[in-house]
PDB file of N, CA and C in Angstrom:
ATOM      1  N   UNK A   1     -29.165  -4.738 -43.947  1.00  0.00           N
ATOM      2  CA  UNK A   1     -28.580  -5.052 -45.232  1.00  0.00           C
ATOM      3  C   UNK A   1     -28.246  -3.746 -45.924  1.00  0.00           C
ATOM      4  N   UNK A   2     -27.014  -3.401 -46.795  1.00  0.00           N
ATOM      5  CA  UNK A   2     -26.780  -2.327 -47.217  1.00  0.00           C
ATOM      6  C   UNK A   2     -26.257  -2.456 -48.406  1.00  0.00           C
ATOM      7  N   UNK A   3     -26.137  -2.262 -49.293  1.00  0.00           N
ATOM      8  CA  UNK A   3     -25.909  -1.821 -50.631  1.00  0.00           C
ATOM      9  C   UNK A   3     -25.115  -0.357 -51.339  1.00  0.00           C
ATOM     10  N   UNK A   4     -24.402  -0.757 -52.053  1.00  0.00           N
ATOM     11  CA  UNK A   4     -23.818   0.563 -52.704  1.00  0.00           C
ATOM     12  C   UNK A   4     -23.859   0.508 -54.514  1.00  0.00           C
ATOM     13  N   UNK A   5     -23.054   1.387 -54.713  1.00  0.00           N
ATOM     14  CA  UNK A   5     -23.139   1.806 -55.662  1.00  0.00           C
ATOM     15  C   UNK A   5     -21.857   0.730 -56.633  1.00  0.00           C
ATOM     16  N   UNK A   6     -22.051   0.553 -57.625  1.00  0.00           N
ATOM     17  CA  UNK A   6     -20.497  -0.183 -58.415  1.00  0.00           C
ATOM     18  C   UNK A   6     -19.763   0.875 -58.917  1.00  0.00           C
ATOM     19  N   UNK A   7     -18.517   0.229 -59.120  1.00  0.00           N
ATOM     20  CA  UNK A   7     -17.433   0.860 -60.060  1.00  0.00           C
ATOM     21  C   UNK A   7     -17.652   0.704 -61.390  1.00  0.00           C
ATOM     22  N   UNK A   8     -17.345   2.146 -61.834  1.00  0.00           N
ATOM     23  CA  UNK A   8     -17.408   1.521 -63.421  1.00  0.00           C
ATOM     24  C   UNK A   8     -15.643   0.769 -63.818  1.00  0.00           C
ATOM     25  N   UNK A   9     -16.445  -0.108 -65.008  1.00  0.00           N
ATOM     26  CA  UNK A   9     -15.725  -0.717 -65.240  1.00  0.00           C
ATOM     27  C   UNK A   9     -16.185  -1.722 -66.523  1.00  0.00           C
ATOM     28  N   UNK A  10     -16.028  -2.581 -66.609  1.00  0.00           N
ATOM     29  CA  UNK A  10     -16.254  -3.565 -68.094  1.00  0.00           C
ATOM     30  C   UNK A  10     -17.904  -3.646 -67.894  1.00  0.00           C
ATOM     31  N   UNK A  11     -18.375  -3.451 -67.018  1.00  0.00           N
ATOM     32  CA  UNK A  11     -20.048  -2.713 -66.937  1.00  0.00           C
ATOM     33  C   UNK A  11     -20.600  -2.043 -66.699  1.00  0.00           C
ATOM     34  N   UNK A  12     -19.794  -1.029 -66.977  1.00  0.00           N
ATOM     35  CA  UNK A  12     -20.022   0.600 -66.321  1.00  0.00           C
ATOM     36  C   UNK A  12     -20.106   0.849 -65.012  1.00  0.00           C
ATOM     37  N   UNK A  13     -21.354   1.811 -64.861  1.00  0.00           N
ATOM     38  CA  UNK A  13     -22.231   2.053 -63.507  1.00  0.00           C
ATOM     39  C   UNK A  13     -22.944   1.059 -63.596  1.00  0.00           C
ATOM     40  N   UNK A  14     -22.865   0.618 -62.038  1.00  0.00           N
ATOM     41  CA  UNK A  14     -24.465  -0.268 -61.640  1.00  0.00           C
ATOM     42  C   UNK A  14     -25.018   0.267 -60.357  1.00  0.00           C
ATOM     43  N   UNK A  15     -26.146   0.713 -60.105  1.00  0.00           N
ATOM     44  CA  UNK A  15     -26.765   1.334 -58.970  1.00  0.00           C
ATOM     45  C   UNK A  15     -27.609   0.329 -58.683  1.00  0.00           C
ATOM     46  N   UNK A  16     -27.233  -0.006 -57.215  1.00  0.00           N
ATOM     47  CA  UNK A  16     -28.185  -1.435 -56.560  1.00  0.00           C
ATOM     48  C   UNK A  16     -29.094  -0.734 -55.824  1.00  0.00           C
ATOM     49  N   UNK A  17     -30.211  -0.455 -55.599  1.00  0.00           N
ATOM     50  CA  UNK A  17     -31.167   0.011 -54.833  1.00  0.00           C
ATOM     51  C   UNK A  17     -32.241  -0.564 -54.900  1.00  0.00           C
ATOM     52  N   UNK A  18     -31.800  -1.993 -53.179  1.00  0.00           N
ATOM     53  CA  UNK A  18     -32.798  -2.914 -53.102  1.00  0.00           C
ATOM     54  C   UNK A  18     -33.856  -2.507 -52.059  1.00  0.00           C
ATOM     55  N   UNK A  19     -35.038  -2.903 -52.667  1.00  0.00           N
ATOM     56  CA  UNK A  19     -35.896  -3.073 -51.857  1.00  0.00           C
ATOM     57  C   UNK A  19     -36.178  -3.656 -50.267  1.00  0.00           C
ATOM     58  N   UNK A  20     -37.016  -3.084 -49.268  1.00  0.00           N
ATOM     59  CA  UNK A  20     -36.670  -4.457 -48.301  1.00  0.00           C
ATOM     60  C   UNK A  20     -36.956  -5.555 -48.715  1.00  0.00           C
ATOM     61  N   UNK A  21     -38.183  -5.759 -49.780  1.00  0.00           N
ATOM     62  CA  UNK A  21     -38.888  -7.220 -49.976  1.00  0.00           C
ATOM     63  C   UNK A  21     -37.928  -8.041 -50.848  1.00  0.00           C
ATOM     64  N   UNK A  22     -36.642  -6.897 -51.915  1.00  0.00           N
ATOM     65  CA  UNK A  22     -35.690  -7.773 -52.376  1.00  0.00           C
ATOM     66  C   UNK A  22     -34.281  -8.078 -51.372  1.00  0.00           C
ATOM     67  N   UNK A  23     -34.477  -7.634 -50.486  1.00  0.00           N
ATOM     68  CA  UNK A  23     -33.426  -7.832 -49.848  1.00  0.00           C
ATOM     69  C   UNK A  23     -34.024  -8.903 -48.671  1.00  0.00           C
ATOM     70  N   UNK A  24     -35.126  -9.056 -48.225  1.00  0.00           N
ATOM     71  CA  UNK A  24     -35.590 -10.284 -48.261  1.00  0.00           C
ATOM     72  C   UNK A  24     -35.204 -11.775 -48.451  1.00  0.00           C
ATOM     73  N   UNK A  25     -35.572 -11.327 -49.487  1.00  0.00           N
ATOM     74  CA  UNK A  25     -35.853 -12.244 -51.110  1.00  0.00           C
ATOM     75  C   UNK A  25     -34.484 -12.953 -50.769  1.00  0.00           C
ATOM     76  N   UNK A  26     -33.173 -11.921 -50.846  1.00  0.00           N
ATOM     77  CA  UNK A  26     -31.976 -12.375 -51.128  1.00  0.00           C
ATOM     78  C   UNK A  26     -31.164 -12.939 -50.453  1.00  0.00           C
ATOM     79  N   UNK A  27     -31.713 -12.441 -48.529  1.00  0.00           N
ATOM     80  CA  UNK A  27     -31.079 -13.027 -47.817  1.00  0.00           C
ATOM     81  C   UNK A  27     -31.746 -14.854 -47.531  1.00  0.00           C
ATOM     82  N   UNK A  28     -32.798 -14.793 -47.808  1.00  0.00           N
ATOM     83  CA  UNK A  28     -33.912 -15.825 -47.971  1.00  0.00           C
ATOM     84  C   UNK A  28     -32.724 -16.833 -48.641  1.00  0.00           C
ATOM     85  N   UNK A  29     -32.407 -16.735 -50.236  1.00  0.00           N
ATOM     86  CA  UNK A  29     -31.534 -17.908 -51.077  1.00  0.00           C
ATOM     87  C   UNK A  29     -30.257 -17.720 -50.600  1.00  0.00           C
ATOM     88  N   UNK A  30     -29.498 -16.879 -50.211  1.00  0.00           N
ATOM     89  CA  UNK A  30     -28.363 -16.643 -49.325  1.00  0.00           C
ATOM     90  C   UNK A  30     -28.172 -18.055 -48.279  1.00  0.00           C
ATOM     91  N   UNK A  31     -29.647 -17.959 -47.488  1.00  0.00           N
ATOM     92  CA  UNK A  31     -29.351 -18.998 -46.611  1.00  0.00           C
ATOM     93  C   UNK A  31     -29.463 -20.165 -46.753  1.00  0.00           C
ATOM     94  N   UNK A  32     -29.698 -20.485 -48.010  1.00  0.00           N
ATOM     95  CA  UNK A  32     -30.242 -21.953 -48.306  1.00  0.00           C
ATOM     96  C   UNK A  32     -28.970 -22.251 -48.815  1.00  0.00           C
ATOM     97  N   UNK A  33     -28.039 -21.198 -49.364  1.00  0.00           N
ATOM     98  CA  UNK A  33     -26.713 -21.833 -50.133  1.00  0.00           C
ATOM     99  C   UNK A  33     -25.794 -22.083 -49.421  1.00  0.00           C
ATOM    100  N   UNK A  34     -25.686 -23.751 -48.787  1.00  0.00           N
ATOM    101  CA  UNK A  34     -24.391 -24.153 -48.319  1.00  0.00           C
ATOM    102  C   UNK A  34     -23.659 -24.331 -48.481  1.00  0.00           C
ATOM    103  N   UNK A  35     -23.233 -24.585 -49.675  1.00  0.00           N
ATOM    104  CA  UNK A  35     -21.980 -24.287 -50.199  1.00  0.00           C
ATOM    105  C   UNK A  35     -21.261 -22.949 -51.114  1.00  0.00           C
ATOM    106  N   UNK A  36     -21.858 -21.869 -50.314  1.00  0.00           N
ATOM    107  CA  UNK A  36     -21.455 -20.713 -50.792  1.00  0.00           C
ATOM    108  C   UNK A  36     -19.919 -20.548 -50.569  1.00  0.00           C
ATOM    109  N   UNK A  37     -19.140 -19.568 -51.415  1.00  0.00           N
ATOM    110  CA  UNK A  37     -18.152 -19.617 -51.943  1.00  0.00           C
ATOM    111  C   UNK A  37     -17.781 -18.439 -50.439  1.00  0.00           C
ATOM    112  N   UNK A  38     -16.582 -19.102 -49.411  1.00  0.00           N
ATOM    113  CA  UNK A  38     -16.343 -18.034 -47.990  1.00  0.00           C
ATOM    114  C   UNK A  38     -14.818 -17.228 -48.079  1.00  0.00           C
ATOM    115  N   UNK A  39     -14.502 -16.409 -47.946  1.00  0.00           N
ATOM    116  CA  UNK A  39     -13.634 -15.990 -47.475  1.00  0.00           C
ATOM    117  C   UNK A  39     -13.654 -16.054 -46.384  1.00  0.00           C
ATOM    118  N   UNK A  40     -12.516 -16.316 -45.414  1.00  0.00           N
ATOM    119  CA  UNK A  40     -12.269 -16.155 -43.835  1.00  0.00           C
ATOM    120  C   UNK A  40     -11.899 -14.557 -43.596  1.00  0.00           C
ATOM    121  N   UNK A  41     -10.563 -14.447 -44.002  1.00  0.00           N
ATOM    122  CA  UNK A  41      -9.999 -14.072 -43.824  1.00  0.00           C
ATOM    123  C   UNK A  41      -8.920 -13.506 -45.076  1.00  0.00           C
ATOM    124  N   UNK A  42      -9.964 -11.847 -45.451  1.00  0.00           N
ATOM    125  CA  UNK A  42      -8.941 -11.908 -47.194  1.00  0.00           C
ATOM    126  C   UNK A  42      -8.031 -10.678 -46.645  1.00  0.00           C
ATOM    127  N   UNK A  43      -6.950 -10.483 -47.650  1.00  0.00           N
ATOM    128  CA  UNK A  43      -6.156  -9.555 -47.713  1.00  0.00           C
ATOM    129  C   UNK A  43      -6.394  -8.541 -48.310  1.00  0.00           C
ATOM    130  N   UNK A  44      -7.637  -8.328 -48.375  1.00  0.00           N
ATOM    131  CA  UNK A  44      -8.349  -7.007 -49.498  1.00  0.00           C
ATOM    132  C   UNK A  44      -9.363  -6.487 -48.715  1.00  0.00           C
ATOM    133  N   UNK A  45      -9.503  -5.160 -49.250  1.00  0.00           N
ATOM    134  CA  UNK A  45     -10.978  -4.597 -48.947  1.00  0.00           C
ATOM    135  C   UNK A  45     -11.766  -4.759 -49.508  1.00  0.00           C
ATOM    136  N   UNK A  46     -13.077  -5.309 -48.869  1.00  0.00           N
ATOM    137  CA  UNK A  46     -14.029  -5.695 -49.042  1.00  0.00           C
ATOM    138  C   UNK A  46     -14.920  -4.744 -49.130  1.00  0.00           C
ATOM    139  N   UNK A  47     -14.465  -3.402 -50.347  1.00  0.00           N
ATOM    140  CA  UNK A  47     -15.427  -2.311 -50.725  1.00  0.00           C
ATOM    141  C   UNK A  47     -15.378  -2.321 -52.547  1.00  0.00           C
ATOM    142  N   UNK A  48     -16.857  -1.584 -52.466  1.00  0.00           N
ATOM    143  CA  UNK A  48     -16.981  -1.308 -54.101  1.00  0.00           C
ATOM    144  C   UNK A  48     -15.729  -0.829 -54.746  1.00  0.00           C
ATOM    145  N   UNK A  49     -15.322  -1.480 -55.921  1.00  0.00           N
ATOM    146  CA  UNK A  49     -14.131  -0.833 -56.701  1.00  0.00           C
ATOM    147  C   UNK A  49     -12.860  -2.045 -56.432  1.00  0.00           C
ATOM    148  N   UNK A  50     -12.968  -2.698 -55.406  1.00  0.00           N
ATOM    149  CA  UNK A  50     -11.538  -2.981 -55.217  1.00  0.00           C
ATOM    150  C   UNK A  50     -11.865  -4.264 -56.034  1.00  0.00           C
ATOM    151  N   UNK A  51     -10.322  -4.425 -56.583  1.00  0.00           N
ATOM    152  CA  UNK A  51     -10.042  -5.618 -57.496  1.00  0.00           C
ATOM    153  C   UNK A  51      -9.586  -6.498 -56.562  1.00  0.00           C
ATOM    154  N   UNK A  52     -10.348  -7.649 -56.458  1.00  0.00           N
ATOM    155  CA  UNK A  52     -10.246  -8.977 -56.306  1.00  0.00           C
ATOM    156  C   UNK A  52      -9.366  -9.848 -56.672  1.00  0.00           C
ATOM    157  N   UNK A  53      -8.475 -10.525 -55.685  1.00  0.00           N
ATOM    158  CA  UNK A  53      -7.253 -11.218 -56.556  1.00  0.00           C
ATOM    159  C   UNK A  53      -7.858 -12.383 -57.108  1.00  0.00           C
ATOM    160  N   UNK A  54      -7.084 -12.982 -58.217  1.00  0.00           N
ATOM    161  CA  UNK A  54      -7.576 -13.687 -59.030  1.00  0.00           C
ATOM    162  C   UNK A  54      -7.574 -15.325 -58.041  1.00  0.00           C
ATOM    163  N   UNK A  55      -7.157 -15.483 -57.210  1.00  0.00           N
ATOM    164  CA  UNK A  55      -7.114 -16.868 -56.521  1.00  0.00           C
ATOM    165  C   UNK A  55      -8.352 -16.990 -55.849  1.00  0.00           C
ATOM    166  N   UNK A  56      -9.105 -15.810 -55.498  1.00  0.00           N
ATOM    167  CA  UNK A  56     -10.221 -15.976 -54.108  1.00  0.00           C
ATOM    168  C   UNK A  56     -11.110 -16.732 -55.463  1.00  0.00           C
ATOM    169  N   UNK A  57     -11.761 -17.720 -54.405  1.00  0.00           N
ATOM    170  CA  UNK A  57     -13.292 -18.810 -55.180  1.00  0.00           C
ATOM    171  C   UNK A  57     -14.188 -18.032 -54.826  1.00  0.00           C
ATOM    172  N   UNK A  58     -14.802 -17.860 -56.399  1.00  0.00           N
ATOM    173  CA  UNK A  58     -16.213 -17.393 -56.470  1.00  0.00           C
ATOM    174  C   UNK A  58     -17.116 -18.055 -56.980  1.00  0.00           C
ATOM    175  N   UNK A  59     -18.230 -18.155 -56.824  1.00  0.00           N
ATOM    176  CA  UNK A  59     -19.384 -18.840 -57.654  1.00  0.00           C
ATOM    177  C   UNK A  59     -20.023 -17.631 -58.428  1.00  0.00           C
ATOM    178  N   UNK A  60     -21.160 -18.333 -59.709  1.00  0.00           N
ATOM    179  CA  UNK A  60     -21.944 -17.116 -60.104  1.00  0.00           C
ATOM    180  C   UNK A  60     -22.444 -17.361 -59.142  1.00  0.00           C
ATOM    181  N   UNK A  61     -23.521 -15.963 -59.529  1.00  0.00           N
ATOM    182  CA  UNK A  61     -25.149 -15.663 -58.250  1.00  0.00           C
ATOM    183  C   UNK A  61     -25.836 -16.574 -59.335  1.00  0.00           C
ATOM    184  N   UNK A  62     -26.484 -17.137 -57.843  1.00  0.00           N
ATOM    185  CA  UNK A  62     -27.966 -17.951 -57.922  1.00  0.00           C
ATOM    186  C   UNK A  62     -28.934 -17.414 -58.863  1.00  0.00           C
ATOM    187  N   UNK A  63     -29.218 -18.651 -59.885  1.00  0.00           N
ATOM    188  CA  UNK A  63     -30.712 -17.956 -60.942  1.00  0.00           C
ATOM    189  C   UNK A  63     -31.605 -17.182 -60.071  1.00  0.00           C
ATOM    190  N   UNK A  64     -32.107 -17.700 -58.973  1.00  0.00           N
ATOM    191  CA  UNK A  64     -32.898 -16.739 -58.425  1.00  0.00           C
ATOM    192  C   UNK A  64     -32.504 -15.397 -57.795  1.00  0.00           C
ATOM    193  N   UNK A  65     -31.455 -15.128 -57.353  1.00  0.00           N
ATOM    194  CA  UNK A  65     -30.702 -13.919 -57.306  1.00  0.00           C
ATOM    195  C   UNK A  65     -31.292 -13.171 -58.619  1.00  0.00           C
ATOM    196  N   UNK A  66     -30.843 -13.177 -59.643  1.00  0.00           N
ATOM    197  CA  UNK A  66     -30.527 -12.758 -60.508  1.00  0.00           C
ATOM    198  C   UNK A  66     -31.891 -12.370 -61.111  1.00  0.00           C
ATOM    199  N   UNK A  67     -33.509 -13.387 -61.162  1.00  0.00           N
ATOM    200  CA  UNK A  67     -34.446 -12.627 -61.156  1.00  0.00           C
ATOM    201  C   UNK A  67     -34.970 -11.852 -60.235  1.00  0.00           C
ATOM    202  N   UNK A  68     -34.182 -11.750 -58.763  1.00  0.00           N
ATOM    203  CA  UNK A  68     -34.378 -10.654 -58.000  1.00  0.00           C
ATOM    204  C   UNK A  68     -33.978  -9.221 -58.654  1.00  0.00           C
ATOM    205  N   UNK A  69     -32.753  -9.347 -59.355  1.00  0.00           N
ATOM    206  CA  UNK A  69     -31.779  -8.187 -59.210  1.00  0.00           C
ATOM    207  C   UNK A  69     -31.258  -8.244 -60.823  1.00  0.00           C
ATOM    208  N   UNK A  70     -31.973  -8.458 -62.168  1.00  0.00           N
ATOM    209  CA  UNK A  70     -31.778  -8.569 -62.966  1.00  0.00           C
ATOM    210  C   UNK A  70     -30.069  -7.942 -63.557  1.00  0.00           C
ATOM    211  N   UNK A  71     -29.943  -7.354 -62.611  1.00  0.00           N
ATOM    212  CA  UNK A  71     -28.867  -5.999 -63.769  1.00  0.00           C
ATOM    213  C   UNK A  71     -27.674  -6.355 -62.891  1.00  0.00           C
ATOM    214  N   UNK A  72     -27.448  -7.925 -62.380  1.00  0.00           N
ATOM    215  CA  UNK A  72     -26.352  -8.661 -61.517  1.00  0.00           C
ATOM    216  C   UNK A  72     -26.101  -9.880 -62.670  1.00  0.00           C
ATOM    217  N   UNK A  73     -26.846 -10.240 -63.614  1.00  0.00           N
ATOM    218  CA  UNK A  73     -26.428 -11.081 -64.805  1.00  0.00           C
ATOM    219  C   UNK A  73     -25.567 -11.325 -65.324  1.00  0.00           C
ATOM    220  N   UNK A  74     -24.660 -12.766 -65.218  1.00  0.00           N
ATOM    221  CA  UNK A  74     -23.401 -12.416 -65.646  1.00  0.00           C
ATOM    222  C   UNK A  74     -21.815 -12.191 -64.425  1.00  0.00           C
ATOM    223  N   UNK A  75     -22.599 -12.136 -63.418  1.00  0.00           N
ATOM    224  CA  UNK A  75     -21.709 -11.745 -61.919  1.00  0.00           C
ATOM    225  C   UNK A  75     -21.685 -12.778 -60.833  1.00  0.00           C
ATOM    226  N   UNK A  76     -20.543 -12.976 -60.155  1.00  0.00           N
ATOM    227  CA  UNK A  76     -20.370 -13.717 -59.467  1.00  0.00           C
ATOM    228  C   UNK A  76     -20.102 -13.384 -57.877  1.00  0.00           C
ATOM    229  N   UNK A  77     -20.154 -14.220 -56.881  1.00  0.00           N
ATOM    230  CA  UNK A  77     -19.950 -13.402 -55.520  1.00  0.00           C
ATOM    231  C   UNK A  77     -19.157 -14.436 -54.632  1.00  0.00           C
ATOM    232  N   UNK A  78     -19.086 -13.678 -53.250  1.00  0.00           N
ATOM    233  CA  UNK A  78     -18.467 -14.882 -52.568  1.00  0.00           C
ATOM    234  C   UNK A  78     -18.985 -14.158 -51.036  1.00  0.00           C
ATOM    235  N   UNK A  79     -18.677 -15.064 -49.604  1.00  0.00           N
ATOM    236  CA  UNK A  79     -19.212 -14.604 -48.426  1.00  0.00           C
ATOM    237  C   UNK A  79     -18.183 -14.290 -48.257  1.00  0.00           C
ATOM    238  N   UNK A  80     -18.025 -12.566 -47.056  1.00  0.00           N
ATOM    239  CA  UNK A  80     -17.469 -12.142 -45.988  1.00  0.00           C
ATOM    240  C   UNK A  80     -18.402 -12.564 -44.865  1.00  0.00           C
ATOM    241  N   UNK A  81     -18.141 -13.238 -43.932  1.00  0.00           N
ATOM    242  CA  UNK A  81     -18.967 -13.370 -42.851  1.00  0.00           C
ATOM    243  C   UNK A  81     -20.130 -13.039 -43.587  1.00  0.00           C
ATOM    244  N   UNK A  82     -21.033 -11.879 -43.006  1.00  0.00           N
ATOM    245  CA  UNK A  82     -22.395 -11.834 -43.099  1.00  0.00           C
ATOM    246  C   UNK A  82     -22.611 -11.094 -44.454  1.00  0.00           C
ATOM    247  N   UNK A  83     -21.466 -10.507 -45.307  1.00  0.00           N
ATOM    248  CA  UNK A  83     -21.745 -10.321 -46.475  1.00  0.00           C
ATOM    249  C   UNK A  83     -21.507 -10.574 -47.289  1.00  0.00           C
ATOM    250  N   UNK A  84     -22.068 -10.328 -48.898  1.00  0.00           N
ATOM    251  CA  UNK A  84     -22.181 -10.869 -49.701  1.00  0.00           C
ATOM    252  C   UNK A  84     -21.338 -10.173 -50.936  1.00  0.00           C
ATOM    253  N   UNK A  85     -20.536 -10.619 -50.939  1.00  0.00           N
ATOM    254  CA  UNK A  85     -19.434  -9.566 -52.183  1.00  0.00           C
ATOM    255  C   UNK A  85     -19.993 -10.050 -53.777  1.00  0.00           C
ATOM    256  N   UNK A  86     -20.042  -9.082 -54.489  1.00  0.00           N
ATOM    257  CA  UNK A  86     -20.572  -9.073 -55.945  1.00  0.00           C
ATOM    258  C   UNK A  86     -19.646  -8.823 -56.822  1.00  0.00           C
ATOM    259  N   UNK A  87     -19.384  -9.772 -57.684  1.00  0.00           N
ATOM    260  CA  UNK A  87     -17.688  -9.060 -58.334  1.00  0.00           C
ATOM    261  C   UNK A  87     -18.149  -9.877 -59.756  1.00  0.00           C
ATOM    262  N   UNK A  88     -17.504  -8.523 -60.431  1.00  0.00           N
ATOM    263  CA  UNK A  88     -17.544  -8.422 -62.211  1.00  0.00           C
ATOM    264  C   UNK A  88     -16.414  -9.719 -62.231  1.00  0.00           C
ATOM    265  N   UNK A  89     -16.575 -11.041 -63.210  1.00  0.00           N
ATOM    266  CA  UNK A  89     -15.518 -11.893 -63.193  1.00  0.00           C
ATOM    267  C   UNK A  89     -14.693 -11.234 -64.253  1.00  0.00           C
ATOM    268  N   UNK A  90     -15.323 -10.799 -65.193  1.00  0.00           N
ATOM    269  CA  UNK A  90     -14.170 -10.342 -65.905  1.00  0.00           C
ATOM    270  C   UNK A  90     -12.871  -9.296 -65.520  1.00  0.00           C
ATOM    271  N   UNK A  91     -13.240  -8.054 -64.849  1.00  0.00           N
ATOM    272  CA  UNK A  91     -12.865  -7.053 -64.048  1.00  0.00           C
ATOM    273  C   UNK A  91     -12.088  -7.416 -62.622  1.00  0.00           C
ATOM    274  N   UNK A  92     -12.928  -8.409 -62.367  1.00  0.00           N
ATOM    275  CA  UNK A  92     -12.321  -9.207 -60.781  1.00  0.00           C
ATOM    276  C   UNK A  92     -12.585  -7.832 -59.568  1.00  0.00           C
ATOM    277  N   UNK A  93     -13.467  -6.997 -60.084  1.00  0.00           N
ATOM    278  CA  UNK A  93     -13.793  -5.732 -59.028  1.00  0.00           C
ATOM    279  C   UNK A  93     -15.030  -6.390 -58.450  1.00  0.00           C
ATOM    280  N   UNK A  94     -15.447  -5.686 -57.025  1.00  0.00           N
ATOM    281  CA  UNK A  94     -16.191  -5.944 -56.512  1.00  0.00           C
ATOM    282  C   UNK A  94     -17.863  -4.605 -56.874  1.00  0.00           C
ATOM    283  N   UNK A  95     -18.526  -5.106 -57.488  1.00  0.00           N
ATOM    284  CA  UNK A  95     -19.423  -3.900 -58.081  1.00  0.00           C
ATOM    285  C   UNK A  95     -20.689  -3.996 -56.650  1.00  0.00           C
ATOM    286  N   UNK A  96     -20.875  -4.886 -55.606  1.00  0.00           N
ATOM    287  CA  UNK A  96     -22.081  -4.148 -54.357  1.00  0.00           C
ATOM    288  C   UNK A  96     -21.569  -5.417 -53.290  1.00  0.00           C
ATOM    289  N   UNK A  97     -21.765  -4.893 -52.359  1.00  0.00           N
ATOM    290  CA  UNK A  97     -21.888  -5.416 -51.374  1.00  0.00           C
ATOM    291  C   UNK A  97     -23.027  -5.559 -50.512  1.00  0.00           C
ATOM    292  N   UNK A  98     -23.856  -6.516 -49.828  1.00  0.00           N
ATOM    293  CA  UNK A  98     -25.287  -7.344 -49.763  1.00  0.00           C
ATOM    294  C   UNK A  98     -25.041  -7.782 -48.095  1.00  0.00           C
ATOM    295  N   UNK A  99     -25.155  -6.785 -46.954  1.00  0.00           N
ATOM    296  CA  UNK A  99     -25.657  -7.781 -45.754  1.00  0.00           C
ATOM    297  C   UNK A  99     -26.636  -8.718 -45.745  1.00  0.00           C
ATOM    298  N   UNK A 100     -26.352  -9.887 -45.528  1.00  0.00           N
ATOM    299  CA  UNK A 100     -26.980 -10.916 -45.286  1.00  0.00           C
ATOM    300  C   UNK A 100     -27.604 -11.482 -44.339  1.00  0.00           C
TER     301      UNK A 100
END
């Protein structure tokens, strides 16, 4: 599982530096969510910074996400295959990316 850093943007900096036991944690509710929000196949890069077109479906993150990773409040994500894209809805940027 790997993690980076966010873009600033309508929430500045966000520095994700998960734990193994939260990254755990995260792939743990990850797998329970079947109806997580998938991309197949997007026309974007799937790195910190890049703006997200406004058509791809996102869900927020899971309440329990979110008492994993408090400072993700407010943010929504969607699956690449095995990862987990984190994107500011307002911004439509992608602020971490989460192997799953």
């Amino acid at each position: 599982m790997t993690t980076g850093q966010g873009a600033a943007g309508a929430r500045g900096n966000v520095t994700v530096d998960l734990t193994p036991e939260k990254r755990t944690r995260i792939h743990e509710v990850i797998v329970q969510q079947r109806n997580a929000p998938r991309v197949s196949s997007p026309n974007f890069d799937i790195s910190i910074g890049t703006r997200v077109p406004r058509a791809v479906r996102f869900a927020a993150l899971p309440r329990t996400i979110v008492e994993i990773e408090p400072e993700w409040r407010g943010l929504g994500y969607f699956m690449v295959g095995d990862r987990m894209a984190i994107i500011d809805p307002r911004s439509m940027e992608i602020v971490a990316i989460v192997e799953v």
